[in-house]
Protein backbone atom coordinates (compact mmCIF):
# COMPACT_ATOMS: atom_id res chain seq x y z
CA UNK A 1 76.53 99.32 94.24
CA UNK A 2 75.54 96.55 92.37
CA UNK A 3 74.88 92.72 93.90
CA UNK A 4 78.18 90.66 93.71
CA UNK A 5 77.41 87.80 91.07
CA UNK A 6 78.89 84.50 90.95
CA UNK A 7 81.87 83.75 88.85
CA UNK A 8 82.02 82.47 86.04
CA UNK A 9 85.59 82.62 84.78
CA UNK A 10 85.93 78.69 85.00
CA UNK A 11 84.54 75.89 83.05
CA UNK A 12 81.40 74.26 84.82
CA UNK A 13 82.80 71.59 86.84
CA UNK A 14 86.19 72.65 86.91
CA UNK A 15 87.91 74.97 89.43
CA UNK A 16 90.52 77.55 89.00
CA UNK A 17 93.85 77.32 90.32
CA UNK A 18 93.57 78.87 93.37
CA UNK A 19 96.40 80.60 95.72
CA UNK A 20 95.43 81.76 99.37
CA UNK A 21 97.93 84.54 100.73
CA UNK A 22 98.36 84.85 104.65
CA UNK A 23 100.22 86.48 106.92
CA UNK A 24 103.24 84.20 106.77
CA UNK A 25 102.50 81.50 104.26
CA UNK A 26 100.86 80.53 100.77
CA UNK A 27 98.35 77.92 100.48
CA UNK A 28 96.70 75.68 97.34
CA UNK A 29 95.50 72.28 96.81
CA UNK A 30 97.60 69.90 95.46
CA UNK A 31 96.34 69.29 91.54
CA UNK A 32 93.86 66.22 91.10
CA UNK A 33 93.96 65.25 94.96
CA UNK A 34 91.69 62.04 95.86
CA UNK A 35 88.92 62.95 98.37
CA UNK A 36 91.47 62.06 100.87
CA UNK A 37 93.73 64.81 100.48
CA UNK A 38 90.76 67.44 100.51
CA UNK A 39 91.43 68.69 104.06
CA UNK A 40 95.42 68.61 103.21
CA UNK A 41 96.40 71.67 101.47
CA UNK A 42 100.10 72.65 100.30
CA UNK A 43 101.67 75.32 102.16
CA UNK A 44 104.91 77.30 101.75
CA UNK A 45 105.64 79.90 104.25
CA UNK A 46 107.23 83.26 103.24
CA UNK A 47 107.41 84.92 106.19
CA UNK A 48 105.47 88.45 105.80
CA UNK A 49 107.71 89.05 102.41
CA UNK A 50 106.17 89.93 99.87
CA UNK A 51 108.78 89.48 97.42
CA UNK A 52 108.77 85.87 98.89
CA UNK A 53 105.04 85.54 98.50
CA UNK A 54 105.41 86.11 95.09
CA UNK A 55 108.36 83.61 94.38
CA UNK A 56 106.56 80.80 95.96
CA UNK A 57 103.72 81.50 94.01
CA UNK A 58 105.86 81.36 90.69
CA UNK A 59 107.64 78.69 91.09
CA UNK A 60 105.05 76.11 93.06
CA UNK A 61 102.28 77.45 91.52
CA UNK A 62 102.88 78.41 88.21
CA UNK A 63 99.81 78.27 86.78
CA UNK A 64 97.34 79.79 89.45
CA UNK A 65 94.41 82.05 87.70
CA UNK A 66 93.48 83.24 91.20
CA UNK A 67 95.07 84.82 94.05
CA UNK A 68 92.90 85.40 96.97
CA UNK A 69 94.36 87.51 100.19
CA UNK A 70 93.28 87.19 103.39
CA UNK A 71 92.23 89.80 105.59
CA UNK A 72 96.08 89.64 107.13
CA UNK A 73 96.47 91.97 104.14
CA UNK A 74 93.41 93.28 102.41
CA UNK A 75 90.80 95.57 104.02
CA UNK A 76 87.32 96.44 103.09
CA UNK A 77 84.95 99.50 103.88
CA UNK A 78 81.92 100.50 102.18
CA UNK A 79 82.48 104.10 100.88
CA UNK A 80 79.88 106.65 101.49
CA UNK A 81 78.33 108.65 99.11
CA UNK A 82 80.45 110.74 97.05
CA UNK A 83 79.07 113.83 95.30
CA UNK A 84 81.30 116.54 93.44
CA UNK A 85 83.85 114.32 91.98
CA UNK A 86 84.49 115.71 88.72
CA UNK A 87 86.65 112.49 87.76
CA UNK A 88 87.34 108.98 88.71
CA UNK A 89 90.79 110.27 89.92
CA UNK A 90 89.21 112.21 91.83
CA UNK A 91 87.03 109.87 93.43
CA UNK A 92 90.06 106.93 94.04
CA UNK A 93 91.46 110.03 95.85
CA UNK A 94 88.93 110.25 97.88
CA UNK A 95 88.63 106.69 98.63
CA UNK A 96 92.42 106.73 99.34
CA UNK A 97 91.86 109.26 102.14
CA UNK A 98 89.02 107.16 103.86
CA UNK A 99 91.24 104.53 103.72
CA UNK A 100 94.02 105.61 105.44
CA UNK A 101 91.78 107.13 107.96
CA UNK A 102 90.13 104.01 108.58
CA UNK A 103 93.68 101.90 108.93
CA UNK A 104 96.74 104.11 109.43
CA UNK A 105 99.14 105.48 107.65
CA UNK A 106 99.35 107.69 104.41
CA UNK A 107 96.84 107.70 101.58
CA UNK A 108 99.89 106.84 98.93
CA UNK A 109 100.78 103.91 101.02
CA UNK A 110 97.69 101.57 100.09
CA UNK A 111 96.66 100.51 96.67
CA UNK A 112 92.68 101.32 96.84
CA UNK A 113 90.75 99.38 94.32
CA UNK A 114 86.43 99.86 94.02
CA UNK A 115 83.30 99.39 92.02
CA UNK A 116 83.20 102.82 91.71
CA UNK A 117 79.94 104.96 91.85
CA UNK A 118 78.79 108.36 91.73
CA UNK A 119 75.68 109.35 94.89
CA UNK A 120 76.05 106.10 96.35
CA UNK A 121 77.92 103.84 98.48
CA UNK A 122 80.54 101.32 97.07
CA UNK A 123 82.60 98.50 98.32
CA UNK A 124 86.28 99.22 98.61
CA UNK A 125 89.29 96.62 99.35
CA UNK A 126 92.69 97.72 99.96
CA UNK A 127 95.98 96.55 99.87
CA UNK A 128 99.23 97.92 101.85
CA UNK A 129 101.66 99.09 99.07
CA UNK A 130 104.17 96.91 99.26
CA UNK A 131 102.46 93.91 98.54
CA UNK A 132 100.15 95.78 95.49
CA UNK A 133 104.06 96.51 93.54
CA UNK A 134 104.66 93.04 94.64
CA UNK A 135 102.10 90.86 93.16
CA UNK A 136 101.79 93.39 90.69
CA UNK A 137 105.32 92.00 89.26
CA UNK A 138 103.02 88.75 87.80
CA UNK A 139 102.90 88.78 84.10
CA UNK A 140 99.95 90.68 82.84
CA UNK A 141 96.92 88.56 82.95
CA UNK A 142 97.98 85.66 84.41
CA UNK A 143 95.99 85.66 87.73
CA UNK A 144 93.18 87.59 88.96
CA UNK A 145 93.55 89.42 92.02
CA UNK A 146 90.60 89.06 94.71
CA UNK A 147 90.43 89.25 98.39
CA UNK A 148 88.85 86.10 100.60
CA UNK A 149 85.65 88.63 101.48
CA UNK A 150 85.37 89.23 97.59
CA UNK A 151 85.84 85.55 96.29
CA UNK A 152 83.38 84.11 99.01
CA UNK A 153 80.33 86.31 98.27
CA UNK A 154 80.79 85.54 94.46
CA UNK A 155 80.49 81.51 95.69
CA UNK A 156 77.39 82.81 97.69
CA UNK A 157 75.65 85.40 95.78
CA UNK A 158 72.85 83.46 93.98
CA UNK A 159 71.95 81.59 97.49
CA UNK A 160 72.00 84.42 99.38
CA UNK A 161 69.11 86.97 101.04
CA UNK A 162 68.08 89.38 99.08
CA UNK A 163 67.28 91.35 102.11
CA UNK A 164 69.04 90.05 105.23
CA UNK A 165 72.37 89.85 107.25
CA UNK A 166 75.61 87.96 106.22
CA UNK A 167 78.66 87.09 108.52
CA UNK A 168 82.14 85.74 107.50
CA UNK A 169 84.30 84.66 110.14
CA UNK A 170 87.83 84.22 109.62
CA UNK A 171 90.68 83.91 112.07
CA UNK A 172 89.99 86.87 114.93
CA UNK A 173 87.53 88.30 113.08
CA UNK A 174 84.29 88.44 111.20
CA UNK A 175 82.88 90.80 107.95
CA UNK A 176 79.18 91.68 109.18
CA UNK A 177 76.92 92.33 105.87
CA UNK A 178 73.83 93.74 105.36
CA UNK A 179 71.66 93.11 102.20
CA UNK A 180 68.84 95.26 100.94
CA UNK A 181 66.71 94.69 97.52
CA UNK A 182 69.97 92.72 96.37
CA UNK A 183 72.47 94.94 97.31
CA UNK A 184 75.37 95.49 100.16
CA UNK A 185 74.22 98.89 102.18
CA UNK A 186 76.41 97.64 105.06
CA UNK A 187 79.87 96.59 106.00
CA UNK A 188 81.10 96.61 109.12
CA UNK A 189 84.40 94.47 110.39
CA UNK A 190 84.49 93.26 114.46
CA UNK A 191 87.19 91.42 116.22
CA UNK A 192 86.05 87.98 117.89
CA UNK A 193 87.43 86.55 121.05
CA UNK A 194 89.86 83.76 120.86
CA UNK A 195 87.31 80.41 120.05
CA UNK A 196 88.83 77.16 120.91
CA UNK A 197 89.11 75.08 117.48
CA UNK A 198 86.69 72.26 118.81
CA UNK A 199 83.78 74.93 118.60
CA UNK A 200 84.72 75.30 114.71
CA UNK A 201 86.08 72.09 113.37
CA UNK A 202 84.02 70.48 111.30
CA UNK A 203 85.31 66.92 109.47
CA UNK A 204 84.76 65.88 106.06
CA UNK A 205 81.26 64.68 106.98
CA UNK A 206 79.78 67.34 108.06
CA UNK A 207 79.95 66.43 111.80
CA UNK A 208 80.92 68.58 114.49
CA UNK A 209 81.38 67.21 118.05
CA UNK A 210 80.67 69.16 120.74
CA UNK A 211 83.93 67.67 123.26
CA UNK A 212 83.24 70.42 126.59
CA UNK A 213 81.03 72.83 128.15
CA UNK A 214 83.66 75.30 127.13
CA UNK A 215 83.67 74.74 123.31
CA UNK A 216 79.90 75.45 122.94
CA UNK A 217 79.56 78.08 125.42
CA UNK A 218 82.62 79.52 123.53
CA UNK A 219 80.50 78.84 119.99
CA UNK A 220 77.62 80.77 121.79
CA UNK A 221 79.57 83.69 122.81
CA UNK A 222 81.07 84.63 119.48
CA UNK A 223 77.46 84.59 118.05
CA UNK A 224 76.12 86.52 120.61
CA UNK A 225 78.53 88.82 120.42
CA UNK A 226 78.07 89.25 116.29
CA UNK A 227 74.17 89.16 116.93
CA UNK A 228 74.19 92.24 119.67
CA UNK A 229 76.80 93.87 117.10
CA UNK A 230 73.58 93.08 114.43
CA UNK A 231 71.15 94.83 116.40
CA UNK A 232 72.68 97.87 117.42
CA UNK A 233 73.83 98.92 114.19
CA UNK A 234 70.32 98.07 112.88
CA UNK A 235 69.49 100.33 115.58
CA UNK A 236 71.44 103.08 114.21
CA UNK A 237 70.71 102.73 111.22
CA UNK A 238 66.95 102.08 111.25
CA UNK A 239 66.95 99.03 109.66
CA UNK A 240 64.44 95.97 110.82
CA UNK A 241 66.56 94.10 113.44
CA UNK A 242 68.15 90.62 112.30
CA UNK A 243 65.55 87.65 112.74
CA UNK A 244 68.50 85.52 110.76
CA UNK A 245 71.72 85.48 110.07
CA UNK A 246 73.32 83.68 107.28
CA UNK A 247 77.36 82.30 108.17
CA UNK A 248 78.73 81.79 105.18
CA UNK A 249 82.20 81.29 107.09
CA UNK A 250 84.15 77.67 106.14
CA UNK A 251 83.92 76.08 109.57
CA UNK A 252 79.90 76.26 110.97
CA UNK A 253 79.63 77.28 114.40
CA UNK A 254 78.71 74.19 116.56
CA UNK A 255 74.58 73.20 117.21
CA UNK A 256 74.92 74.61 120.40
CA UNK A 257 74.31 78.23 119.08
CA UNK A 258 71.30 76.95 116.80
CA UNK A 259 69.92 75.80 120.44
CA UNK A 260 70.89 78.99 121.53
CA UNK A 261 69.31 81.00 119.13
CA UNK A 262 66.03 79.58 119.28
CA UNK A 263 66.13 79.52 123.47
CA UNK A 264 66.47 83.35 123.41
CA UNK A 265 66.18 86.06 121.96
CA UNK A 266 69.07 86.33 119.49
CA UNK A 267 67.73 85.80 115.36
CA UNK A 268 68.14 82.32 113.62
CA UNK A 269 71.66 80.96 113.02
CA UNK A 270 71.69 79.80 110.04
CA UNK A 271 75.00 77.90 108.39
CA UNK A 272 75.25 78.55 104.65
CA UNK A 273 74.86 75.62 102.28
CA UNK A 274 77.44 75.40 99.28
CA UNK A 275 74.98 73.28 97.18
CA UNK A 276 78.23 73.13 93.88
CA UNK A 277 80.39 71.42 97.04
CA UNK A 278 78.81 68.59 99.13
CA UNK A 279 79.90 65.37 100.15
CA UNK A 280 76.74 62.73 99.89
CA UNK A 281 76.72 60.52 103.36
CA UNK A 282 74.06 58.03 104.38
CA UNK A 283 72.55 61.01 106.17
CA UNK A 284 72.65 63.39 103.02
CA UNK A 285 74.51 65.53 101.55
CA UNK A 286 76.24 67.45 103.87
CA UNK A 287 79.00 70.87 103.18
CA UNK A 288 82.67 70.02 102.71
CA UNK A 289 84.70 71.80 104.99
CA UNK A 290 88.11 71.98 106.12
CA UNK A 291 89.56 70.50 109.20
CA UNK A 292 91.52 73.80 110.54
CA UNK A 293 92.79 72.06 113.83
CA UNK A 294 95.32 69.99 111.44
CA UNK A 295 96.44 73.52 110.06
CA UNK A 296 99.75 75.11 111.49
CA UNK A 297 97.82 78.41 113.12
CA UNK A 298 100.32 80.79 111.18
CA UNK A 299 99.07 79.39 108.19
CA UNK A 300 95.35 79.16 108.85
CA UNK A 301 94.47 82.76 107.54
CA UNK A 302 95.99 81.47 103.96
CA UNK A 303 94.34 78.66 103.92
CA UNK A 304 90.73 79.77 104.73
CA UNK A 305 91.52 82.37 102.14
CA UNK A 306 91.66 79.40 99.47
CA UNK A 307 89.04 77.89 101.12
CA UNK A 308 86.91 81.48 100.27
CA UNK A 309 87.47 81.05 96.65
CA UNK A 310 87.89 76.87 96.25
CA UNK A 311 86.85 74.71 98.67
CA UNK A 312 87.94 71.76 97.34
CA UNK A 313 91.10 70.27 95.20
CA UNK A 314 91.03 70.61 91.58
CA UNK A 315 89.28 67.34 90.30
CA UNK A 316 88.03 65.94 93.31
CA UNK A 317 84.88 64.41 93.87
């Protein structure tokens, strides 16, 4: 399968209108927001509807170019090797039937999509039915279709290893990626432990306070926990074991699992740097990031979905 490369659909300098789709809500940033507003997205809710998902985005949102799910909806695998198939039919079929193996249900009822390939693996995302026909009802062209795992490696992919491990956390969970010679071999999704929001809010500055014993031992526990999940499937797989790992997740763990990491045994934590979105302080420039404590937690999967994809309003500074 071939590396994920950066998009390029928007002018230099400008960002698409973006759309994250949760659970129970829609989120975007309001158009030409001061700094100010950067940690203040607009949400509607629409309460697991998809038909209601898709009004809201019509009628506050008109003109969005990009809809991003979150994993409340989409799911990702990488497909094995597929040999035989005597058309692409046939191998979407195939891809169907993983699917619903790996997540339930019946092969009709998700909508698979995939960079297809012939003798070697592939990434696959997948939508539940429902909300394919349903977002499907936009007018031809009008917005791409991506998931948050999908829009945040194309932010990432000219910064990142080209040999290496990858994690993106996201509410409850975390996408675990291994890189080879520049391309995904491995994909595997794990469920994280509940982390108390001080161990992942990060302010507009870049700072992140450590407030208890309990945040960063909590901070440390979800890395070690990713890290061990690292090593055995390196283990499995005979791979090197991870000496780093690159989070390219929107809220940076806290400094406590940096200290961690190099007072152990566990490879480097390493917070990835969007260099196109930094805010310059006396102390340097420093990542923007979102403050998720100030965001309703039914809404927070649709909103680090648009953070995936955008990370900042349209026209901010």
């Amino acid at each position: 399968m071939s590396r994920w490369q950066p998009d390029r659909s928007a002018p230099r300098g400008a960002l698409p209108s973006v759309v994250g789709i949760g659970a129970q809500a829609i989120a975007w940033w309001p158009v030409a927001a001061t700094s100010s507003a950067a940690l203040a997205p607009e949400i509607r809710w629409h309460g697991g509807d998809p038909a209601a998902a898709l009004t809201g985005v019509t009628s506050a949102v008109p003109a969005a170019t990009r809809l991003v799910l979150s994993h409340a909806w989409a799911r990702h695998w990488l497909q094995a090797p597929v040999s035989g198939a005597g058309s692409l039919k046939e191998l979407q079929a195939i891809a169907a039937g993983r699917c619903a193996q790996l997540f339930g249900g019946r092969a009709h009822g998700w909508r698979v999509a995939g960079d297809w390939q012939l003798g070697q693996p592939f990434l696959c995302a997948a939508l539940p039915d429902a909300w394919a026909d349903a977002l499907n009802l936009l007018p031809s062209g009008s917005a791409r279709l991506e998931t948050s795992l999908q829009a945040m490696l194309s932010r990432a992919a000219a910064t990142l290893p080209d040999d290496g491990w990858v994690v993106l956390r996201e509410e409850g969970q975390a996408a675990l990626l291994h890189l080879s010679e520049g391309r995904l071999d491995g994909l595997r999704v794990i469920h994280l432990p509940h982390l108390p929001q001080d161990a992942t809010s990060t302010s507009a500055t870049g700072e992140t306070p450590l407030r208890s014993t309990d945040t960063a031992s909590s901070a440390v526990e979800s890395s070690t926990l990713i890290a061990d999940e690292c090593a055995r499937w390196a283990l499995r797989e005979g791979w090197e074991p991870p000496a780093e790992i690159v989070d390219v997740s929107p809220q940076p763990l806290s400094a406590s699992v940096a200290a961690a990491s190099r007072a152990s045994a566990m490879p480097r934590w390493t917070p990835w740097v969007d260099t196109a979105s930094t805010a310059s302080t006396a102390s340097g420039a420093r990542p923007v990031a979102i403050d998720i404590q100030a965001i309703d937690p039914a809404a927070r999967d649709a909103v680090l979905a648009l953070w995936a994809a955008s990370p900042r309003p349209e026209g901010s500074a």
